[in-house]
Protein backbone atom coordinates (compact mmCIF):
# COMPACT_ATOMS: atom_id res chain seq x y z
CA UNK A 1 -2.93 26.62 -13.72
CA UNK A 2 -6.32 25.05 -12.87
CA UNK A 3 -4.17 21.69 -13.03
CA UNK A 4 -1.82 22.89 -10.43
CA UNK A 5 -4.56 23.57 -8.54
CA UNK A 6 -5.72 19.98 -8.48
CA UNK A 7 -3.00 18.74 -6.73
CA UNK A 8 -3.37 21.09 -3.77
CA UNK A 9 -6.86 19.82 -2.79
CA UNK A 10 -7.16 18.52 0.47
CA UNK A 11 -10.50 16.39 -0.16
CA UNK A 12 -10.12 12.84 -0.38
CA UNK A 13 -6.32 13.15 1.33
CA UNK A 14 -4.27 12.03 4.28
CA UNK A 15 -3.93 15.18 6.32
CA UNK A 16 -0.65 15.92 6.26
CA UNK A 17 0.01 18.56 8.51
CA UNK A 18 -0.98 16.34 11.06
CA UNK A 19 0.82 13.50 9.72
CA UNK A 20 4.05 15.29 10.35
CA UNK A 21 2.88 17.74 13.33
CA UNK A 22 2.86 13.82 15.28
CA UNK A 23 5.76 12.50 13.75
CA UNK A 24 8.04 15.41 14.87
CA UNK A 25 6.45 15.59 18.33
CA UNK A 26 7.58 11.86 19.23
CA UNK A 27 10.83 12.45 18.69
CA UNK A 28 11.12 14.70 21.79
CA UNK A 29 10.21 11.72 24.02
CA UNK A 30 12.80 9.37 25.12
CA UNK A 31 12.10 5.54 23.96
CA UNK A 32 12.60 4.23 27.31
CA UNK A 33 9.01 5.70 28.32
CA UNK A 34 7.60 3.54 25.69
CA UNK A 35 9.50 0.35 25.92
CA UNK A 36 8.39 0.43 29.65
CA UNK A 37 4.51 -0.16 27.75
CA UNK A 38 5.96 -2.68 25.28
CA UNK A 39 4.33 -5.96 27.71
CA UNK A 40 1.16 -4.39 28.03
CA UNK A 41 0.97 -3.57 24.31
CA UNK A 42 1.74 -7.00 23.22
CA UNK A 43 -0.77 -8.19 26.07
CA UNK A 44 -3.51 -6.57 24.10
CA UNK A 45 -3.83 -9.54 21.84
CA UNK A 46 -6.16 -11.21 24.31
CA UNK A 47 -8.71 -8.74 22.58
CA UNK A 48 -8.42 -10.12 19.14
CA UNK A 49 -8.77 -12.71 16.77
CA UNK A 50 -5.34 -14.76 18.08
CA UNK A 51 -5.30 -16.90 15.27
CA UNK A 52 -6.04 -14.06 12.30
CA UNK A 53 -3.61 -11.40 13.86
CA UNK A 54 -1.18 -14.72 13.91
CA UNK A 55 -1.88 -15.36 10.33
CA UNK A 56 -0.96 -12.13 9.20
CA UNK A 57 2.10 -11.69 11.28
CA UNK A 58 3.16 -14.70 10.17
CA UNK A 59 2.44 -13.26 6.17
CA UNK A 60 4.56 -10.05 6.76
CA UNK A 61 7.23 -11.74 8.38
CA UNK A 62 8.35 -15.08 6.96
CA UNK A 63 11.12 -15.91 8.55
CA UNK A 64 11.13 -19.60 9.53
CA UNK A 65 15.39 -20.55 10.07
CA UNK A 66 17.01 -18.16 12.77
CA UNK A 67 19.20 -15.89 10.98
CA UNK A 68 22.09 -13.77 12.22
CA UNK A 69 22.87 -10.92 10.71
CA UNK A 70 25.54 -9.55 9.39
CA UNK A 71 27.72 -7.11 11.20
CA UNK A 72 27.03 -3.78 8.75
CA UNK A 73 23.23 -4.05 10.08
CA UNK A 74 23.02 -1.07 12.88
CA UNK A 75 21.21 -0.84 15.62
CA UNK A 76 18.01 0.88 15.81
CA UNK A 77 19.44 3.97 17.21
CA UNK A 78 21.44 4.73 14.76
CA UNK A 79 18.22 5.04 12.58
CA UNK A 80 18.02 8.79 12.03
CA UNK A 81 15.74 11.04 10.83
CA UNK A 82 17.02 12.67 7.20
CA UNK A 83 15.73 14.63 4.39
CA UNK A 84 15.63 11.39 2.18
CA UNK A 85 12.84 8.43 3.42
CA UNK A 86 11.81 11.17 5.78
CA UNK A 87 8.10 8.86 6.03
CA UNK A 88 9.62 5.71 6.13
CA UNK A 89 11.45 6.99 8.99
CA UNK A 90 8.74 8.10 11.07
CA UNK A 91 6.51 5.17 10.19
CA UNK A 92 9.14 3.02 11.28
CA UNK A 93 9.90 5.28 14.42
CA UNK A 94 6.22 4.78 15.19
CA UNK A 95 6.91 0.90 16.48
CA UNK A 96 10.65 0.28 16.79
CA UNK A 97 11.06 2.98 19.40
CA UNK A 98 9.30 0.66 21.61
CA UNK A 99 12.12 -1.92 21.42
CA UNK A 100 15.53 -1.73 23.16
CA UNK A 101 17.85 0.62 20.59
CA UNK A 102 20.35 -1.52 20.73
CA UNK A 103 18.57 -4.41 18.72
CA UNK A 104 19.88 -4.26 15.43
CA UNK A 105 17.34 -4.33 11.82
CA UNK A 106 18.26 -3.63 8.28
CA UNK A 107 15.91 -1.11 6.58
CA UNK A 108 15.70 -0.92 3.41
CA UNK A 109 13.84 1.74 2.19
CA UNK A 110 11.90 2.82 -1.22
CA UNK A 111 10.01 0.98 -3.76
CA UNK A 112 11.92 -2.17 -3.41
CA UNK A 113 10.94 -4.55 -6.21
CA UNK A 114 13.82 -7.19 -5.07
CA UNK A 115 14.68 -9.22 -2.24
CA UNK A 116 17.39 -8.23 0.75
CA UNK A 117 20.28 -10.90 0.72
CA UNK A 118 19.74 -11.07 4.39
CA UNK A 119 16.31 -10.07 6.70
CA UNK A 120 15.92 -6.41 6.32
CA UNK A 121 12.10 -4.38 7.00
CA UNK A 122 10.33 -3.49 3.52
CA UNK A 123 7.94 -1.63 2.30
CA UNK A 124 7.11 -3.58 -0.75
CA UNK A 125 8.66 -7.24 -1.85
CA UNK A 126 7.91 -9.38 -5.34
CA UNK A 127 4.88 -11.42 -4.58
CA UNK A 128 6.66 -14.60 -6.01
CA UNK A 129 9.34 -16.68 -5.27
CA UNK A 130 11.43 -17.04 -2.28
CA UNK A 131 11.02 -13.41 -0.52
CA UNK A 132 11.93 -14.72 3.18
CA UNK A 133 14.04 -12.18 3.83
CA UNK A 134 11.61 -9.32 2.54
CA UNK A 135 9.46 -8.66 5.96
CA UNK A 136 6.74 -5.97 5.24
CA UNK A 137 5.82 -3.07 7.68
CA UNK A 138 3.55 -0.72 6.98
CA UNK A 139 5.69 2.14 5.66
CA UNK A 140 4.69 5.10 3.28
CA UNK A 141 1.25 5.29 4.89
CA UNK A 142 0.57 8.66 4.09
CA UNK A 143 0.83 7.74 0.73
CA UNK A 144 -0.88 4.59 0.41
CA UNK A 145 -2.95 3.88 3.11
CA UNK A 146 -5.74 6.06 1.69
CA UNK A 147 -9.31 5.09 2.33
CA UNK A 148 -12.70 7.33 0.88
CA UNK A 149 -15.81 7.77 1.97
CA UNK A 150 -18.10 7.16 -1.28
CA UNK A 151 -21.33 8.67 -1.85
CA UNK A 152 -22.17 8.17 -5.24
CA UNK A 153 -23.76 4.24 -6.30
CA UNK A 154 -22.02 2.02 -8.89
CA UNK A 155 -25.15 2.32 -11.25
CA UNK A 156 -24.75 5.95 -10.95
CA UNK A 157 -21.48 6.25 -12.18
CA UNK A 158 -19.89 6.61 -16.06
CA UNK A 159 -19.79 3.02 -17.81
CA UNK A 160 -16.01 3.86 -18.16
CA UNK A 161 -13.18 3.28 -16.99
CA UNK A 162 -10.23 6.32 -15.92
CA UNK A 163 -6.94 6.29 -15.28
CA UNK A 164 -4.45 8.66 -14.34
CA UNK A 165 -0.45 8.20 -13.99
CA UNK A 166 2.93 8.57 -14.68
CA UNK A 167 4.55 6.79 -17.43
CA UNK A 168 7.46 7.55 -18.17
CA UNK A 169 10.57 5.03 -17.53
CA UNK A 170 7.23 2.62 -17.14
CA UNK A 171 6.80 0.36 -20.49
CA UNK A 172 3.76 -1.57 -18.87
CA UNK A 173 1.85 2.06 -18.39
CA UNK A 174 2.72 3.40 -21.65
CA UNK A 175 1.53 0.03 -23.76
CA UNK A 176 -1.83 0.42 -21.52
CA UNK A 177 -1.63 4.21 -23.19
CA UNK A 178 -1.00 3.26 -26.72
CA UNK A 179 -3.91 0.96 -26.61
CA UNK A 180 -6.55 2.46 -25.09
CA UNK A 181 -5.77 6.37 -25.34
CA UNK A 182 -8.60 6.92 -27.91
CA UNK A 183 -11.04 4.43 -27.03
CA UNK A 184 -14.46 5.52 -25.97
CA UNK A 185 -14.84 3.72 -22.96
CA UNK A 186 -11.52 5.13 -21.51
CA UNK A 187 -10.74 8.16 -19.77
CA UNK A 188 -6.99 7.84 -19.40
CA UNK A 189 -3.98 9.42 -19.68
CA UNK A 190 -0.17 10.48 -18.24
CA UNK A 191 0.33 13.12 -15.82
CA UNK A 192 4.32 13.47 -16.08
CA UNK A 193 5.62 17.00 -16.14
CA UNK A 194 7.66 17.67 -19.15
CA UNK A 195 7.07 18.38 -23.03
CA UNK A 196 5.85 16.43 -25.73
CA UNK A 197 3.82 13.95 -24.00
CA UNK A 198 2.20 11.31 -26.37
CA UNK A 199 -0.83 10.64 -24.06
CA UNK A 200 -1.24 13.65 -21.72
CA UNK A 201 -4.04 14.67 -19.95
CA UNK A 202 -5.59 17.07 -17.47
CA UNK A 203 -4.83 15.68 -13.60
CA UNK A 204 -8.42 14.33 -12.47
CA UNK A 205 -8.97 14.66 -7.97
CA UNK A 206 -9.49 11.29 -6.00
CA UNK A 207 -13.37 12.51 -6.14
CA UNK A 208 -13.47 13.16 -9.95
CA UNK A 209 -12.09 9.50 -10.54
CA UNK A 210 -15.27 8.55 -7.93
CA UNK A 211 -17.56 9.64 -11.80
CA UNK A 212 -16.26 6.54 -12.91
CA UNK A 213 -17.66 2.79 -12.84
CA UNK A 214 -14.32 1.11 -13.21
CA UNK A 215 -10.65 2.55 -11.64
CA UNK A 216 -7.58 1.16 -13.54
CA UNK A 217 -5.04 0.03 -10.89
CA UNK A 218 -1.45 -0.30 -13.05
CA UNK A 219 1.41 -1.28 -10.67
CA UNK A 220 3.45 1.67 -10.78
CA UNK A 221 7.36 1.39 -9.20
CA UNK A 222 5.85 -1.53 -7.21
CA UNK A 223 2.23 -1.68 -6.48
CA UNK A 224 -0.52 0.02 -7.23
CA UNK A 225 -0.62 3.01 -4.95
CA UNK A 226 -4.58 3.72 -6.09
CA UNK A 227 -5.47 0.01 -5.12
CA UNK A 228 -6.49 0.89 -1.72
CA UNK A 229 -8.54 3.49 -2.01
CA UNK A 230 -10.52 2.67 -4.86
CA UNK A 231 -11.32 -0.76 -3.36
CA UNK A 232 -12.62 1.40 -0.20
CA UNK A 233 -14.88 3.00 -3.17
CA UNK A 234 -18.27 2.27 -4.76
CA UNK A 235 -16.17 1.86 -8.34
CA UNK A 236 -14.63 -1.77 -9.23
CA UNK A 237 -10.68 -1.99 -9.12
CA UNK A 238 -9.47 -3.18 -12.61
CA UNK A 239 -6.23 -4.46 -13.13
CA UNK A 240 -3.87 -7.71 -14.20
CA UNK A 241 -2.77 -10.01 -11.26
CA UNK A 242 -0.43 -8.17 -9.20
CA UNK A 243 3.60 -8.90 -9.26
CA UNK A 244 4.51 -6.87 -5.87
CA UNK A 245 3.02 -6.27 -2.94
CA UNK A 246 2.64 -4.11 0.56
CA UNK A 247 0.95 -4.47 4.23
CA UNK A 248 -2.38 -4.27 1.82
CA UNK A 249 -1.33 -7.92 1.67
CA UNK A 250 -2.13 -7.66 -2.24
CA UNK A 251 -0.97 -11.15 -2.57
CA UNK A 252 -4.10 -12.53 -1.18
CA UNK A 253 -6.71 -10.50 -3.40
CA UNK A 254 -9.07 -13.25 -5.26
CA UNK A 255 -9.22 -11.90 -9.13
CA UNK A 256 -13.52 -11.22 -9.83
CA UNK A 257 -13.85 -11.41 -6.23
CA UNK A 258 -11.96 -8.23 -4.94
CA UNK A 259 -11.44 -6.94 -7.89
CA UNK A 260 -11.78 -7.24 -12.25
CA UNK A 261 -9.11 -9.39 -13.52
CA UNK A 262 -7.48 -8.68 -17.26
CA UNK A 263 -4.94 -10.31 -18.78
CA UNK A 264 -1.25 -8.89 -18.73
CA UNK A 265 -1.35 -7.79 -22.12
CA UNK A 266 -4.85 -5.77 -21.28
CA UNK A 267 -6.24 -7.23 -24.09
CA UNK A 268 -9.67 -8.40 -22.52
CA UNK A 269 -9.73 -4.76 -21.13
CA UNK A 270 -13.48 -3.87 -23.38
CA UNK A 271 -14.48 -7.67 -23.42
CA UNK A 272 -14.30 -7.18 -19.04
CA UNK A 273 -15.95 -3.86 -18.99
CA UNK A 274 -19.00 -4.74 -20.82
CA UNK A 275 -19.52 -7.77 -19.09
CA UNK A 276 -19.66 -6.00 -15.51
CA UNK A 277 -21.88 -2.87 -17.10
CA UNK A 278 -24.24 -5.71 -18.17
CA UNK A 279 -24.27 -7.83 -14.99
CA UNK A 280 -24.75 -4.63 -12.33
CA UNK A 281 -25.24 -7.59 -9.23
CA UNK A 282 -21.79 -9.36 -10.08
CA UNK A 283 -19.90 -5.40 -10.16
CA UNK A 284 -21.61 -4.57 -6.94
CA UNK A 285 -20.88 -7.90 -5.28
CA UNK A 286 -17.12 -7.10 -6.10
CA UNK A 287 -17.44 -4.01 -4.46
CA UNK A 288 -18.74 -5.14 -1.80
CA UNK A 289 -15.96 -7.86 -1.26
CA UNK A 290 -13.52 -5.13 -1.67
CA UNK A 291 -15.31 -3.17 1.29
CA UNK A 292 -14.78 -6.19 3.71
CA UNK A 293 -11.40 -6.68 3.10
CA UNK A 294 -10.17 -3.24 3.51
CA UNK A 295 -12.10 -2.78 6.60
CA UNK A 296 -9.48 -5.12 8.15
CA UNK A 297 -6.83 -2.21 8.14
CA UNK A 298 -9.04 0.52 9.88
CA UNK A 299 -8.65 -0.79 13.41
CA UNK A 300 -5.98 1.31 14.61
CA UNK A 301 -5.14 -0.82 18.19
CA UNK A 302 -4.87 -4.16 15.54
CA UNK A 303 -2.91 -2.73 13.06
CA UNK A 304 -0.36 -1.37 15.91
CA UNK A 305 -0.30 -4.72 17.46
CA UNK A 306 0.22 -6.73 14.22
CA UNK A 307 3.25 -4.28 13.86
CA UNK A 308 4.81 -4.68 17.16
CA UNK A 309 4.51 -8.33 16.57
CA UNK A 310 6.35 -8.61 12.97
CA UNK A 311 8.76 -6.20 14.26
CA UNK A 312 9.43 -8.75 17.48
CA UNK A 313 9.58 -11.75 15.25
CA UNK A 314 12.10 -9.97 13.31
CA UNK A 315 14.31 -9.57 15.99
CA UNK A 316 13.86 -13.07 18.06
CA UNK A 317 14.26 -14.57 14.36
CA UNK A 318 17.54 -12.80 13.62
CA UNK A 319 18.80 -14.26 17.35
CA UNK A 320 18.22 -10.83 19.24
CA UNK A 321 16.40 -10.76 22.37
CA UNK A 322 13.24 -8.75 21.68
CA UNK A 323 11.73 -8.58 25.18
């Protein structure tokens, strides 16, 4: 029972009656009001950095080659709001209803782990390789674009390190489990409902995990969905290098700069922990790194910008007529 009750707290949340109490209300105005603003939107990048919100249009979308595509994409207004992706859908709404509905865009929505065989909008895409045709919006905010407000100081907090997840159907989570389930510098454990769960434990809030020195990040389906929240935090993010990544732009995180680096096998995992109880100044330089880069993806007019502007490279490079 007192579990259960864990998962309804509010503290340290997205509020998500107001998420959707938006979401619904824009659907009741026609898109032509907003393409009419879609100039003097795009006009607003004389107030920014033109060469950083460049860079990271240019990271989301990297499409170089114009490429038409094929004639099963729809157009955007046959994007529909359904009881399946119902967030994707309105965080995609958010920015394409801006754009003529008759431009065309594949979505492809979920924790995608693989690349589309032609341009489609993603949530998440494999960090290596040739992922081209993966181009990343920010989707699933509600979800993963979590930030906290941390009171408590790194040399405060437990020297250990917590971890909560599920793991079933997830090999990688369940090996971290088998190693460390006992050890006395980990708090961890699976969260699955179900029966007969080899390494269960009690659900821990977003503020009980804040006890903690050190927050295991374990890619999950794709990324880490904890990742951005702890790194807004006072612990240290610990986790191997990452495989996928999201509009967090995960790719670009420096290992012992944003974050602890362990090897894949999590092997180090003690060896890592010591060292950054021992040297407090290196842990609380991380943190602070961390704090700088997430601050990047709090201004709300940037962020919307950035979007409009993968979203028109999309089209123009998929030889559509954006404007």
């Amino acid at each position: 029972m007192f579990s259960n009750l864990k998962r309804l707290s509010f503290r340290h949340k997205n509020n998500k009656a107001w998420y959707y109490t938006v979401n619904y209300s824009r659907q009741y105005f026609p898109s032509s009001i907003f393409q009419s603003r879609l100039k003097e939107k795009l006009a607003s990048s004389k107030n920014f950095d033109a060469a950083y919100i460049e860079n990271r249009v240019n990271y989301y979308n990297r499409l170089h080659e114009t490429t038409a595509l094929s004639g099963k994409v729809q157009s955007l207004s046959d994007l529909k709001l359904g009881k399946k992706f119902k967030v994707y859908f309105f965080d995609s709404f958010e920015y394409i209803r801006y754009f003529n509905q008759n431009l065309r865009a594949l979505f492809v929505f979920g924790d995608v782990i693989h690349v589309p065989e032609e341009p489609g909008i993603v949530k998440s895409r494999p960090i290596h390789g040739d992922n081209t045709n993966s181009v990343v919006l920010k989707l699933e905010k509600l979800r993963h674009f979590l930030f906290v407000k941390d009171k408590k100081s790194y040399q405060s907090k437990k020297n250990m390190i917590i971890s909560r997840g599920k793991a079933a159907n997830k090999p990688h989570r369940l090996k971290f489990l088998e190693m460390y389930y006992n050890h006395p510098m980990c708090d961890i454990g699976q969260v699955d409902r179900g029966d007969n769960l080899q390494f269960s434990a009690q659900r821990m809030t977003l503020g009980e995990h804040l006890n903690f020195k050190f927050i295991m990040c374990l890619e999950g389906n794709d990324v880490a969905s904890n990742l951005k929240w702890v790194m807004s935090s006072n612990s240290v993010a610990v986790m191997p290098l990452p495989t996928y990544e999201t509009w967090f732009m995960e790719g670009t995180l420096i290992p012992n700069y944003h974050y602890v680096l362990i090897k894949d096998d999590y092997s180090d995992l003690e060896e890592r922990l010591n060292y950054y109880i021992n040297h407090t100044d290196e842990a609380q330089k991380i943190i602070d790194n961390a704090h700088e880069y997430v601050k990047q993806f709090k201004n709300k007019k940037q962020e919307d910008l950035i979007s409009l502007l993968v979203l028109k490279k999309y089209f123009e490079k998929t030889g559509q007529k954006a404007l």
